[in-house]
N, C-alpha and C. Protein backbone atom coordinates (compact mmCIF):
# COMPACT_ATOMS: atom_id res chain seq x y z
N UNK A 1 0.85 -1.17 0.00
CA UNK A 1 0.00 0.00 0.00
C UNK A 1 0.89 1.24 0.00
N UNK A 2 0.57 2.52 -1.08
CA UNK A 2 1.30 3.42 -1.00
C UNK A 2 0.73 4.59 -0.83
N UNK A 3 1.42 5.41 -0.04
CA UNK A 3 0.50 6.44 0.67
C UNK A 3 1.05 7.79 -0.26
N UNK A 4 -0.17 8.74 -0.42
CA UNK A 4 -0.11 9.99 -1.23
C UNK A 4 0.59 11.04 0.08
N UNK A 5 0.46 12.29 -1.01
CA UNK A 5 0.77 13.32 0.24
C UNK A 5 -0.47 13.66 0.64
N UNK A 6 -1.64 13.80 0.13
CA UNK A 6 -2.85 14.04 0.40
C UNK A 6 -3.38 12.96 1.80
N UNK A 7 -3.12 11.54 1.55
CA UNK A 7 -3.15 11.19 2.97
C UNK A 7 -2.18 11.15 3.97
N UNK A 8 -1.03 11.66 3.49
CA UNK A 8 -0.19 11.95 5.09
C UNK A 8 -0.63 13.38 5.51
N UNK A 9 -0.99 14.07 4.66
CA UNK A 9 -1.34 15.06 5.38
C UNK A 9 -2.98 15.41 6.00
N UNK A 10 -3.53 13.93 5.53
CA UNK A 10 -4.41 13.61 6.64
C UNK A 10 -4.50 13.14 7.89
N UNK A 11 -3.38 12.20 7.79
CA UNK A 11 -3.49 11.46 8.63
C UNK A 11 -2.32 12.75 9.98
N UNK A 12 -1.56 13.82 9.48
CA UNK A 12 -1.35 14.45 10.50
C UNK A 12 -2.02 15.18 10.98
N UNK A 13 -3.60 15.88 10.19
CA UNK A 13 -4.10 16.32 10.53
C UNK A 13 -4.92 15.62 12.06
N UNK A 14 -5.42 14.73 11.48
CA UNK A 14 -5.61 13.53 12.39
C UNK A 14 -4.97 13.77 13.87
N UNK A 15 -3.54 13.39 13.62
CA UNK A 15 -3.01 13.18 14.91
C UNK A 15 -2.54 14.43 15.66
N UNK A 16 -2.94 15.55 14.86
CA UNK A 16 -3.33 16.71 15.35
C UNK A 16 -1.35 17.65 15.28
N UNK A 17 -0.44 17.13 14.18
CA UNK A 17 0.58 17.66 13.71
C UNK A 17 0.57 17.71 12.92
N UNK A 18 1.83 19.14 12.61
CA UNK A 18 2.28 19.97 12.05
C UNK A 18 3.74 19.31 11.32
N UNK A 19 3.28 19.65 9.80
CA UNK A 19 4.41 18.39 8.62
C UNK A 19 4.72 20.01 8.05
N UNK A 20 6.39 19.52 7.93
CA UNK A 20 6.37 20.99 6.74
C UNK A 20 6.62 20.31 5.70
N UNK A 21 5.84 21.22 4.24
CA UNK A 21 5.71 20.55 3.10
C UNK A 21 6.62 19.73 2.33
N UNK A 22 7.81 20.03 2.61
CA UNK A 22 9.41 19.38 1.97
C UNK A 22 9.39 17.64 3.27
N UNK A 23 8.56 17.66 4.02
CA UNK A 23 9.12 16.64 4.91
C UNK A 23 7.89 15.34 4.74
N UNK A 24 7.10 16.17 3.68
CA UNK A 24 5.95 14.96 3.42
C UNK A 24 5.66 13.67 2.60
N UNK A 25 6.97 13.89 1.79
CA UNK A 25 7.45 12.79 0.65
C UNK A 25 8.16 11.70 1.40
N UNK A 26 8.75 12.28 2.09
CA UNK A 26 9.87 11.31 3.47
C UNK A 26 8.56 10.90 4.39
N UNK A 27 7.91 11.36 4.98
CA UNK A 27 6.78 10.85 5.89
C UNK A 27 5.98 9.80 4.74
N UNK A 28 5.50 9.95 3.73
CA UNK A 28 5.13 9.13 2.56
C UNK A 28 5.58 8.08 2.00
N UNK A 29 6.47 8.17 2.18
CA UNK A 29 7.78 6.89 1.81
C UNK A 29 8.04 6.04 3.06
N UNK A 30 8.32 6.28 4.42
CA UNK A 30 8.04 5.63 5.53
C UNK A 30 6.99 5.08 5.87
N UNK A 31 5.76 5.65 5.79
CA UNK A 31 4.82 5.34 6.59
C UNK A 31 4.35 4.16 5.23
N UNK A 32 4.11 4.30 3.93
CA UNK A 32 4.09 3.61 3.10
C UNK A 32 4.81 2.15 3.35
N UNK A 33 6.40 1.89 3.64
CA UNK A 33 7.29 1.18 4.21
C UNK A 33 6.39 0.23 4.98
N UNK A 34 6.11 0.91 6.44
CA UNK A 34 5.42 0.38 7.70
C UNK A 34 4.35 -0.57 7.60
N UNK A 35 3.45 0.23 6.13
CA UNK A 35 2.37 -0.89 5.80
C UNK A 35 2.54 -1.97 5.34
N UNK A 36 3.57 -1.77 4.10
CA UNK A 36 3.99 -2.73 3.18
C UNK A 36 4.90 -3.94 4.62
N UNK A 37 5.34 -3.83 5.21
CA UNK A 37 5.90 -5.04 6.42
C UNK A 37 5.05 -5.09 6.84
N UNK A 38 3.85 -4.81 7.53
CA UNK A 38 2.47 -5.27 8.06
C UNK A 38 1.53 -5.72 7.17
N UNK A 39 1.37 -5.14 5.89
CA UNK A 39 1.10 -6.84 4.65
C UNK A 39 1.59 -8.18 4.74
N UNK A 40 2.94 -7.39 4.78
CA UNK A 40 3.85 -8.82 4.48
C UNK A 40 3.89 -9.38 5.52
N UNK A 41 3.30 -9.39 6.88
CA UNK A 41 3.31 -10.16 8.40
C UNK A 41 1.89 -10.91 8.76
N UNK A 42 1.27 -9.75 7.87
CA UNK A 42 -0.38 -10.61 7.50
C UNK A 42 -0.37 -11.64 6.59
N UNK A 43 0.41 -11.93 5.56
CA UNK A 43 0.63 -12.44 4.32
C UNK A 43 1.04 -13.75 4.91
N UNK A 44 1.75 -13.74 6.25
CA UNK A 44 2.47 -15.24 6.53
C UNK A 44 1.05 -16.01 7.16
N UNK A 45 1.79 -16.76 7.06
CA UNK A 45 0.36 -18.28 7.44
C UNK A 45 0.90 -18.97 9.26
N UNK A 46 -0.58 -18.22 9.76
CA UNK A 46 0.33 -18.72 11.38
C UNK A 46 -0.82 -19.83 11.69
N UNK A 47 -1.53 -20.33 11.06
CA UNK A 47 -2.45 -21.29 11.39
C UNK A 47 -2.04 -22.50 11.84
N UNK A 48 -2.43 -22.99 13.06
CA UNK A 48 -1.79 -24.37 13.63
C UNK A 48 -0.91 -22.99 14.63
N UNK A 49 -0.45 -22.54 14.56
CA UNK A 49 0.19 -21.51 15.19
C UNK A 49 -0.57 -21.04 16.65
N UNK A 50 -0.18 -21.99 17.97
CA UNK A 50 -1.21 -21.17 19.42
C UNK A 50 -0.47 -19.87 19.47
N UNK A 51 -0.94 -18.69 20.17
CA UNK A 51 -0.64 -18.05 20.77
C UNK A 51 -0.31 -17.71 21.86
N UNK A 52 0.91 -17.32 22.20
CA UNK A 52 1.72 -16.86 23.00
C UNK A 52 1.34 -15.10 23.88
N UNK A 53 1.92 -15.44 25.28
CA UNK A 53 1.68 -14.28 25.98
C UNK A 53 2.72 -13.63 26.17
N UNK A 54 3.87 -14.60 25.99
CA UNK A 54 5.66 -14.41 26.11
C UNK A 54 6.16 -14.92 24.96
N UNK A 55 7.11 -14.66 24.54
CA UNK A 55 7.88 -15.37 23.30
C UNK A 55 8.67 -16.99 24.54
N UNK A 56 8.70 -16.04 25.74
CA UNK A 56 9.75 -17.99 25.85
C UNK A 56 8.54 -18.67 26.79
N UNK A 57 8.67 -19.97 26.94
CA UNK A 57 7.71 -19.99 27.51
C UNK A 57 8.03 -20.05 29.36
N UNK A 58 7.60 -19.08 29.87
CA UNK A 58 7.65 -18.71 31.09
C UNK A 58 6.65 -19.14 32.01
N UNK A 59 6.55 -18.86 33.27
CA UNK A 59 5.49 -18.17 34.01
C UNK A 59 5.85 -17.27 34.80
N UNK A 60 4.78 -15.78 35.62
CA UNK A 60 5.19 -14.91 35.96
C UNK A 60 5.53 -15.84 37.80
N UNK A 61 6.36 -14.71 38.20
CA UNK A 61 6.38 -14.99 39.67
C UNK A 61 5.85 -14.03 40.29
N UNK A 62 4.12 -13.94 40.65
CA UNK A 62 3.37 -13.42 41.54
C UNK A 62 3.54 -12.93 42.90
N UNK A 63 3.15 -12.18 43.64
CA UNK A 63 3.70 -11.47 44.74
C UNK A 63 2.35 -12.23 45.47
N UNK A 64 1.70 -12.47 46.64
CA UNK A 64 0.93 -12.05 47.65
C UNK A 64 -0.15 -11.11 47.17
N UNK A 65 -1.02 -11.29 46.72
CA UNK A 65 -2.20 -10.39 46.67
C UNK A 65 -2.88 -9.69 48.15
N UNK A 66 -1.73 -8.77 48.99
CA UNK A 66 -2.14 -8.17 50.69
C UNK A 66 -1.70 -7.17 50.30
N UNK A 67 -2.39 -6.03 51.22
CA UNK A 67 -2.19 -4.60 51.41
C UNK A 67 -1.20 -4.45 51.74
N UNK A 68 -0.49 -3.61 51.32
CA UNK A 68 0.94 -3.79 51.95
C UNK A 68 1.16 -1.75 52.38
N UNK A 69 0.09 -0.87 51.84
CA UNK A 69 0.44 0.40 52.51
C UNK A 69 -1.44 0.89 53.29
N UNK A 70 -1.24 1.79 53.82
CA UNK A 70 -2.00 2.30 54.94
C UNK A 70 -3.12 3.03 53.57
N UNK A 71 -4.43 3.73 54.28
CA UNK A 71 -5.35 4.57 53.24
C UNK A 71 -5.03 5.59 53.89
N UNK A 72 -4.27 6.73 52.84
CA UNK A 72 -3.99 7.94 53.40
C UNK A 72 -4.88 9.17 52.25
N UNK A 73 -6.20 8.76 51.79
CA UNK A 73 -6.40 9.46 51.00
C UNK A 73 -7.09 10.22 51.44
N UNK A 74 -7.55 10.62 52.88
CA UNK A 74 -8.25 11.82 53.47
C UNK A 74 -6.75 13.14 53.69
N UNK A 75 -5.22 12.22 53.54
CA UNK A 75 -4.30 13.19 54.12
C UNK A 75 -4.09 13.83 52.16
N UNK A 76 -4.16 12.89 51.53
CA UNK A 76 -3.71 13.57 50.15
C UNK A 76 -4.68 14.91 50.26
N UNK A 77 -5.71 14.41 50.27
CA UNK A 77 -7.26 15.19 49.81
C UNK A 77 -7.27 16.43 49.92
N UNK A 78 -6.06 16.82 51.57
CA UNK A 78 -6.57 17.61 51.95
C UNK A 78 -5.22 18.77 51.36
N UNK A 79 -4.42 18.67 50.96
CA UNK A 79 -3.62 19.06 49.96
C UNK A 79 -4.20 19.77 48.68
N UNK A 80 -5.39 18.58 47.72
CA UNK A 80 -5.69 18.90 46.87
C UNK A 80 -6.16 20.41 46.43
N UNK A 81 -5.91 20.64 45.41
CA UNK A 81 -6.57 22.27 45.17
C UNK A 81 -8.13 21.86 45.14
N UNK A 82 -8.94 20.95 45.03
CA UNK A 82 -10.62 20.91 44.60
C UNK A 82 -10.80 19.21 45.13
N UNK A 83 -11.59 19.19 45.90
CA UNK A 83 -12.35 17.93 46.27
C UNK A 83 -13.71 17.80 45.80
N UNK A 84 -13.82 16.61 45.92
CA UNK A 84 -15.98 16.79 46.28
C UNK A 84 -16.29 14.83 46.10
N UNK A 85 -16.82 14.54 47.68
CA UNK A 85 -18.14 12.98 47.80
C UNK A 85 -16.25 12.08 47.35
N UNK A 86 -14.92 12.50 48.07
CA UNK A 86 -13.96 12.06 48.01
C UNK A 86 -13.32 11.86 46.96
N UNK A 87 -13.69 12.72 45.62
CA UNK A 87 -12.73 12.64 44.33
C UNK A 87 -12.38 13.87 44.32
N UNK A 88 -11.19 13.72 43.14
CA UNK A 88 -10.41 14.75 42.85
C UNK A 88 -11.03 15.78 41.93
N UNK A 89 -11.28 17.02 41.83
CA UNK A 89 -11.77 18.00 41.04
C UNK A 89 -11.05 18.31 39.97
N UNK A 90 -10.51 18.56 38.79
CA UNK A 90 -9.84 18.84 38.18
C UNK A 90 -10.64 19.38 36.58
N UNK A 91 -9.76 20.24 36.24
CA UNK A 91 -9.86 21.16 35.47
C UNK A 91 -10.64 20.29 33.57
N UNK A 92 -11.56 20.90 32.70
CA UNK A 92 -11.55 20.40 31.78
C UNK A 92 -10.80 20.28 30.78
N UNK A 93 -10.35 18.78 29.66
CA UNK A 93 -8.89 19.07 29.22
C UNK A 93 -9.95 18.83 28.02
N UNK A 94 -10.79 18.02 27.28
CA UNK A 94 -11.48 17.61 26.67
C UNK A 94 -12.03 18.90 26.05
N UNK A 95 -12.15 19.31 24.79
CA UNK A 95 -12.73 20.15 23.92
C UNK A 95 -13.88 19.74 23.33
């Protein structure tokens, strides 16, 4: 799959950056790259193939599922710039 400048400079619109026009043929040619090896990784045949959570086969070594510190969230709280019904108040970031 080969990508235009018309969609890289969608797709930065998208991710909400700023391409300068000389740097969009190079972003076009990479990102083009990226797909073409993710064809070609789809293209292989993993059938009969289980899936793995680790490449070796391991298991994790688990801790104790116990409390191991005190509830100090009335001492944070009271620090906070805005509380309220024990959550944190904070400012809108969402447009």
């Amino acid at each position: 799959m080969s990508l235009g400048a018309k969609e890289v400079e969608k797709i930065a619109n998208l991710a909400a950056l700023t391409i300068a026009e000389e740097d969009i043929a190079d972003y076009a040619r990479n990102l083009s790259g990226i797909l073409e090896f993710v064809e070609q990784m789809n293209a292989v045949d993993t059938s009969g193939i289980e899936p793995m959570a680790h490449p070796q086969d391991m298991t994790q070594r688990l801790r104790p599922d116990v409390v191991t510190e005190t509830d100090q969230r009335d001492a944070f709280q009271k620090i906070a710039p805005a509380t309220e019904a024990g959550l944190y108040l904070v400012p809108r970031v969402i447009e």
